[in-house]
Structure formats: C-alpha cells, structure tokens
N, C-alpha and C. Protein backbone atom coordinates (compact mmCIF):
# COMPACT_ATOMS: atom_id res chain seq x y z
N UNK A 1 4.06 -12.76 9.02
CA UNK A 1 4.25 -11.94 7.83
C UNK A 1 4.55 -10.51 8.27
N UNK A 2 5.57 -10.09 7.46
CA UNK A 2 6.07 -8.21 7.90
C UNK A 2 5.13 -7.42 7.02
N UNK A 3 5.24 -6.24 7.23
CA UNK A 3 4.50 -5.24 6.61
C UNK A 3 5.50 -4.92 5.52
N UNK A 4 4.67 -4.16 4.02
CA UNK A 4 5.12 -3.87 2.63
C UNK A 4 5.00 -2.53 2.72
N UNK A 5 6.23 -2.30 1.91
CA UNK A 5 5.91 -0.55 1.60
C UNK A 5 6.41 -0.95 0.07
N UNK A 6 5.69 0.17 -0.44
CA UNK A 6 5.63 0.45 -1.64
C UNK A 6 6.28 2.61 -1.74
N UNK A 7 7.12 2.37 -2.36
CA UNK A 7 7.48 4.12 -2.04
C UNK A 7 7.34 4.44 -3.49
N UNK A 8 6.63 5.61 -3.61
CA UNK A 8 6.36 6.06 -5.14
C UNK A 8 6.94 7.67 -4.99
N UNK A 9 7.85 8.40 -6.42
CA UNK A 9 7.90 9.62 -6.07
C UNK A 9 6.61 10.34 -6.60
N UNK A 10 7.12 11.63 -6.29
CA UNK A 10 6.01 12.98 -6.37
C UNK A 10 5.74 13.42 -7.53
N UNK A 11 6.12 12.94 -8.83
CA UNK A 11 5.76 13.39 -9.69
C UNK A 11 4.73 13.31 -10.32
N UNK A 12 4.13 13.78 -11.29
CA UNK A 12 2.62 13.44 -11.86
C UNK A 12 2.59 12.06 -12.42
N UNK A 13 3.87 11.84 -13.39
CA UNK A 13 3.40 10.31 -13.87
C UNK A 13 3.65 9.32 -12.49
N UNK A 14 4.91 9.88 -11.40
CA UNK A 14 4.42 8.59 -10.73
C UNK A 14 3.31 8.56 -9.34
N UNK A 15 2.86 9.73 -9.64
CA UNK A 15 1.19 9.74 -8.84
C UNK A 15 0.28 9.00 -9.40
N UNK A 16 0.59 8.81 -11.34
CA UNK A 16 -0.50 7.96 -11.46
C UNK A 16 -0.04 6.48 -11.28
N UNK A 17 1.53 6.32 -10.91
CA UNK A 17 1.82 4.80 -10.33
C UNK A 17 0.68 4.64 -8.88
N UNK A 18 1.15 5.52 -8.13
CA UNK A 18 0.11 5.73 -7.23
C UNK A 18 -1.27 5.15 -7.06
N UNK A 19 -1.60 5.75 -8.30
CA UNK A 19 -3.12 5.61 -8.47
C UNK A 19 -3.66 4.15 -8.84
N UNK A 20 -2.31 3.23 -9.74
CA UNK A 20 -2.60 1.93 -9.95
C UNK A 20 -2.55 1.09 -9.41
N UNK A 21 -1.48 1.38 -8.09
CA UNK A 21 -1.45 0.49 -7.26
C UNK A 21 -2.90 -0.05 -6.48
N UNK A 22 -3.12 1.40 -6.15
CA UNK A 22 -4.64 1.37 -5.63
C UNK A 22 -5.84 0.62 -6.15
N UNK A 23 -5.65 0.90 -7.44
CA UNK A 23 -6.71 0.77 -8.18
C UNK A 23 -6.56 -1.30 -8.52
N UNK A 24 -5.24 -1.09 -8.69
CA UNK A 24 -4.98 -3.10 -8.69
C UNK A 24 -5.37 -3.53 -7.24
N UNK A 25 -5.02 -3.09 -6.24
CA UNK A 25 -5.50 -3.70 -4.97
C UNK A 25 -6.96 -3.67 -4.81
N UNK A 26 -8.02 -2.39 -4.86
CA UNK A 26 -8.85 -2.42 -4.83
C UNK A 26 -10.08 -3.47 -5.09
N UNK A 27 -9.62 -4.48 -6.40
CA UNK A 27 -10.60 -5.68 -6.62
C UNK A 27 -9.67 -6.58 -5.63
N UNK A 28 -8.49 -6.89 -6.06
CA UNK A 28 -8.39 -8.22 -5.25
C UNK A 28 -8.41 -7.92 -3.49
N UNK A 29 -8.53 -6.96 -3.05
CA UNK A 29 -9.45 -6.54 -1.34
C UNK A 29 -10.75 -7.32 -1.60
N UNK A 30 -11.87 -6.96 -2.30
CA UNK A 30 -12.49 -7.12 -2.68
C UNK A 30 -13.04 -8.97 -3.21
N UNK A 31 -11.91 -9.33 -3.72
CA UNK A 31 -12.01 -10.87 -3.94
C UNK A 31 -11.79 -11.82 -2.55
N UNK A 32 -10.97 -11.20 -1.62
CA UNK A 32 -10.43 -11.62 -0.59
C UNK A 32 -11.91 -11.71 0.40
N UNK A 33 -13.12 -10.82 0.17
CA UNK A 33 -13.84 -10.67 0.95
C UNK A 33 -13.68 -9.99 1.38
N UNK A 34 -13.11 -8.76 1.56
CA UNK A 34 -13.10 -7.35 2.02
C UNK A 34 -12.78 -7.26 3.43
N UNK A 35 -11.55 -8.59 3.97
CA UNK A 35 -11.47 -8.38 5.25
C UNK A 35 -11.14 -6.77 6.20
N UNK A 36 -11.47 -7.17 7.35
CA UNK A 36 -11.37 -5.56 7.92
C UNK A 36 -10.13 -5.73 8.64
N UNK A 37 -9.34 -7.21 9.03
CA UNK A 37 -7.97 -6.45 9.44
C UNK A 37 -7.22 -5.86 8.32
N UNK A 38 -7.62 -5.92 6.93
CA UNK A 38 -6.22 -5.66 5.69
C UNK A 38 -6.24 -4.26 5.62
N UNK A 39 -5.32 -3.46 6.04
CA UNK A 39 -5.08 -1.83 6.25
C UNK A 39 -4.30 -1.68 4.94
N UNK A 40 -4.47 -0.64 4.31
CA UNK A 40 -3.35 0.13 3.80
C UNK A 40 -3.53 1.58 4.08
N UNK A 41 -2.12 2.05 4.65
CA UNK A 41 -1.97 3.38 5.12
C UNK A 41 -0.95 4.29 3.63
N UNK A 42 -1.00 5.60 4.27
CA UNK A 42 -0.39 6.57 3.06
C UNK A 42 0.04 7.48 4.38
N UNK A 43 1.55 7.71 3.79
CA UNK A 43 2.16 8.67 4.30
C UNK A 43 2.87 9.67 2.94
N UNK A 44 2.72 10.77 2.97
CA UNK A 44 3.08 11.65 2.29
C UNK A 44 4.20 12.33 2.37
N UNK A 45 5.19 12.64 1.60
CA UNK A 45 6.55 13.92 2.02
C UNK A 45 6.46 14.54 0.75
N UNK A 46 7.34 15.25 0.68
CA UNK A 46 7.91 16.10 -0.09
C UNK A 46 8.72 15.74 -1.61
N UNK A 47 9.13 14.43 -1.14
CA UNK A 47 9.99 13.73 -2.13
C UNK A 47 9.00 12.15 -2.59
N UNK A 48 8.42 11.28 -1.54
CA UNK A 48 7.86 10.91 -1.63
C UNK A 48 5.95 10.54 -1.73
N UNK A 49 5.38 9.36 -2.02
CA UNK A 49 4.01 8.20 -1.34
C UNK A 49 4.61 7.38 -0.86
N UNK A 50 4.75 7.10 0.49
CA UNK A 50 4.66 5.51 0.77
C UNK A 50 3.71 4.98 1.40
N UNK A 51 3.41 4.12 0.35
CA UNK A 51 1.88 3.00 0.46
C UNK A 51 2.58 2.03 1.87
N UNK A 52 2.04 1.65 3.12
CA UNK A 52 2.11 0.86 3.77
C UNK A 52 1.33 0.02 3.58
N UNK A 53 1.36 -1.63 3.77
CA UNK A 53 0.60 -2.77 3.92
C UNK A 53 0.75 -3.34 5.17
N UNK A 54 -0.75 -3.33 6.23
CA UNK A 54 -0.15 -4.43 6.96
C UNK A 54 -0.30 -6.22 6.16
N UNK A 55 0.17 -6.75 7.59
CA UNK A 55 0.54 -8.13 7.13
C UNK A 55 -0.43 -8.74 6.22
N UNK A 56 -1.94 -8.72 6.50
CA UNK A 56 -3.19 -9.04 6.23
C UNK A 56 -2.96 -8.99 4.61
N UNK A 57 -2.99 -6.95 4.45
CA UNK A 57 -3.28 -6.60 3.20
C UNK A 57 -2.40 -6.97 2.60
N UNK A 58 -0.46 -7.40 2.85
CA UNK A 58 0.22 -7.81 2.49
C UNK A 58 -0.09 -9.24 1.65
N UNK A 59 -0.98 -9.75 2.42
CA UNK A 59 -0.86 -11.25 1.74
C UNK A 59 -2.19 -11.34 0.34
N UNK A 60 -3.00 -10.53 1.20
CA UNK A 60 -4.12 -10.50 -0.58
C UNK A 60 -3.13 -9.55 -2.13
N UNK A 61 -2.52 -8.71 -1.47
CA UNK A 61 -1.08 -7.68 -2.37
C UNK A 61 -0.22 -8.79 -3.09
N UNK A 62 -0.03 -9.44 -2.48
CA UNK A 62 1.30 -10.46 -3.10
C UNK A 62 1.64 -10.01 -3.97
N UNK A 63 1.20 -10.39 -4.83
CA UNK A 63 1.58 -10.55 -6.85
C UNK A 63 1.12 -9.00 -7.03
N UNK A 64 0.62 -8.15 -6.70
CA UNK A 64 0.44 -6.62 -6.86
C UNK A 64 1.75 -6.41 -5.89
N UNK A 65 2.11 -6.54 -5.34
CA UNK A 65 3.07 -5.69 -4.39
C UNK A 65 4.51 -6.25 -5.40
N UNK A 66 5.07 -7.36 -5.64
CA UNK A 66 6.03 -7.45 -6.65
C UNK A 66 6.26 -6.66 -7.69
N UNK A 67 5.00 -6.17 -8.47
CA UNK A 67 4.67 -5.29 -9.65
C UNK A 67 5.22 -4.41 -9.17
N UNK A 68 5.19 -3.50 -8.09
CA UNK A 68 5.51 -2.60 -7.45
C UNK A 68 7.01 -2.40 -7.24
N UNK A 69 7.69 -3.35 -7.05
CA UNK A 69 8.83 -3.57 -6.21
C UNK A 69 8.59 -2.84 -4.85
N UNK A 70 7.83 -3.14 -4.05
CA UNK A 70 7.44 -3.29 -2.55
C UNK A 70 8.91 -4.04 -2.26
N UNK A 71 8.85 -3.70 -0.74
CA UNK A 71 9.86 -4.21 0.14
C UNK A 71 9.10 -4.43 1.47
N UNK A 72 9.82 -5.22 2.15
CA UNK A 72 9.74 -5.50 3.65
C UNK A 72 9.99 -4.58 4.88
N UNK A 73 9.17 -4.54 5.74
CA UNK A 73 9.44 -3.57 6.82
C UNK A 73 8.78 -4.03 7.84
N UNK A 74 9.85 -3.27 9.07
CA UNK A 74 9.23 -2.94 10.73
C UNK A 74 7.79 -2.44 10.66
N UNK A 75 7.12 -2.79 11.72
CA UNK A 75 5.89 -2.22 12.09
C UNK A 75 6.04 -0.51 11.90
N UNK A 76 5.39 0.34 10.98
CA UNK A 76 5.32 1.51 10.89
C UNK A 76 4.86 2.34 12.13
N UNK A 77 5.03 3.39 12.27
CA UNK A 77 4.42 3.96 13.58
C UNK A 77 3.17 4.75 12.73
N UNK A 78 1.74 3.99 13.36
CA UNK A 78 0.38 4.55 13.13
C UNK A 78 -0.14 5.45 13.13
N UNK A 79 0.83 6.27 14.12
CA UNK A 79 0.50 7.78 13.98
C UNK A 79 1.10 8.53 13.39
N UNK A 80 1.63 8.16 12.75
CA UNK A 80 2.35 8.90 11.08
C UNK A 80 1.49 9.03 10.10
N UNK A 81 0.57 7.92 9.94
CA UNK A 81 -0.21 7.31 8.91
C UNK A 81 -1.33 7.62 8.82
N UNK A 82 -1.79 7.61 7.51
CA UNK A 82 -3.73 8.10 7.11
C UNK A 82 -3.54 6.84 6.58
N UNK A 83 -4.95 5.86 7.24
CA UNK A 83 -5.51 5.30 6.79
C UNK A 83 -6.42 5.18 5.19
N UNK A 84 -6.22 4.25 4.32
CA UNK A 84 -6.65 4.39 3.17
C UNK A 84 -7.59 3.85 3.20
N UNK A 85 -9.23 4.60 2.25
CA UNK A 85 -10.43 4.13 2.12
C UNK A 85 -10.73 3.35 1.05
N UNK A 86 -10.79 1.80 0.96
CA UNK A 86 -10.43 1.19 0.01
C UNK A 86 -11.66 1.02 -0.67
C-alpha cells in the first residue's frame, strides 16, 4: 500500500476541512485499536495543509480519505513532516 495525501487550502473554511478530516479519522484510529505504526503527518505552506498517511493509517482512512479526494504518493521525506497527535 502507498502513502495518501490529502492537500487542503489555507483558508478559514478550508482549515475547518482540515479540522474534519482529523476529527473523522480520529474514532476510526481508535476502532482500529489505535495501532502505533498508523502515522499521520502535517506539512504546512503558504498556499497549502497536506495531511500525509502512511500505508497503515492509509488503510484504517479508506472511506475517510475518498471523502477527501486524497491521492496516492511516494514515500514523503520525514523530515519535512510534524507528526500528528491523534
């Protein structure tokens, strides 16, 4: 399985897209058993959020990451990334 990004812009209403994504992943992490490989990272710009998923969190995301229109991606480079406290 590849890693998901989810890219949201900077604006206030879609910060609170932002905020739902989170907030929908948050139980089903949670239903999954709260595994500790499922990462989601946040990288921030100027124009953008992009929510990273690895593969793990990708697969409990499924049906939340569609909602999204998430896409597929290369391994992100980690040191770009803040880890998200789920």
């Amino acid at each position: 399985m590849l890693w998901s990004k989810v890219i949201i812009g900077t604006t206030k209403l879609e910060a609170i897209s932002g905020s739902a994504l989170m907030n929908k992943f948050a139980p089903a992490f949670r239903a999954a058993g709260m595994p500790q490989d499922a990462k989601v990272y946040l990288i921030n710009s100027t124009s953008d959020h992009i929510f990273y998923f690895n593969p793990a969190a990708s697969v409990i995301a499924k049906e939340i990451l569609i909602d999204f229109n998430a896409t597929t991606c290369e391994d992100p480079n980690l040191d770009d990334l803040k880890p998200l406290k789920i």
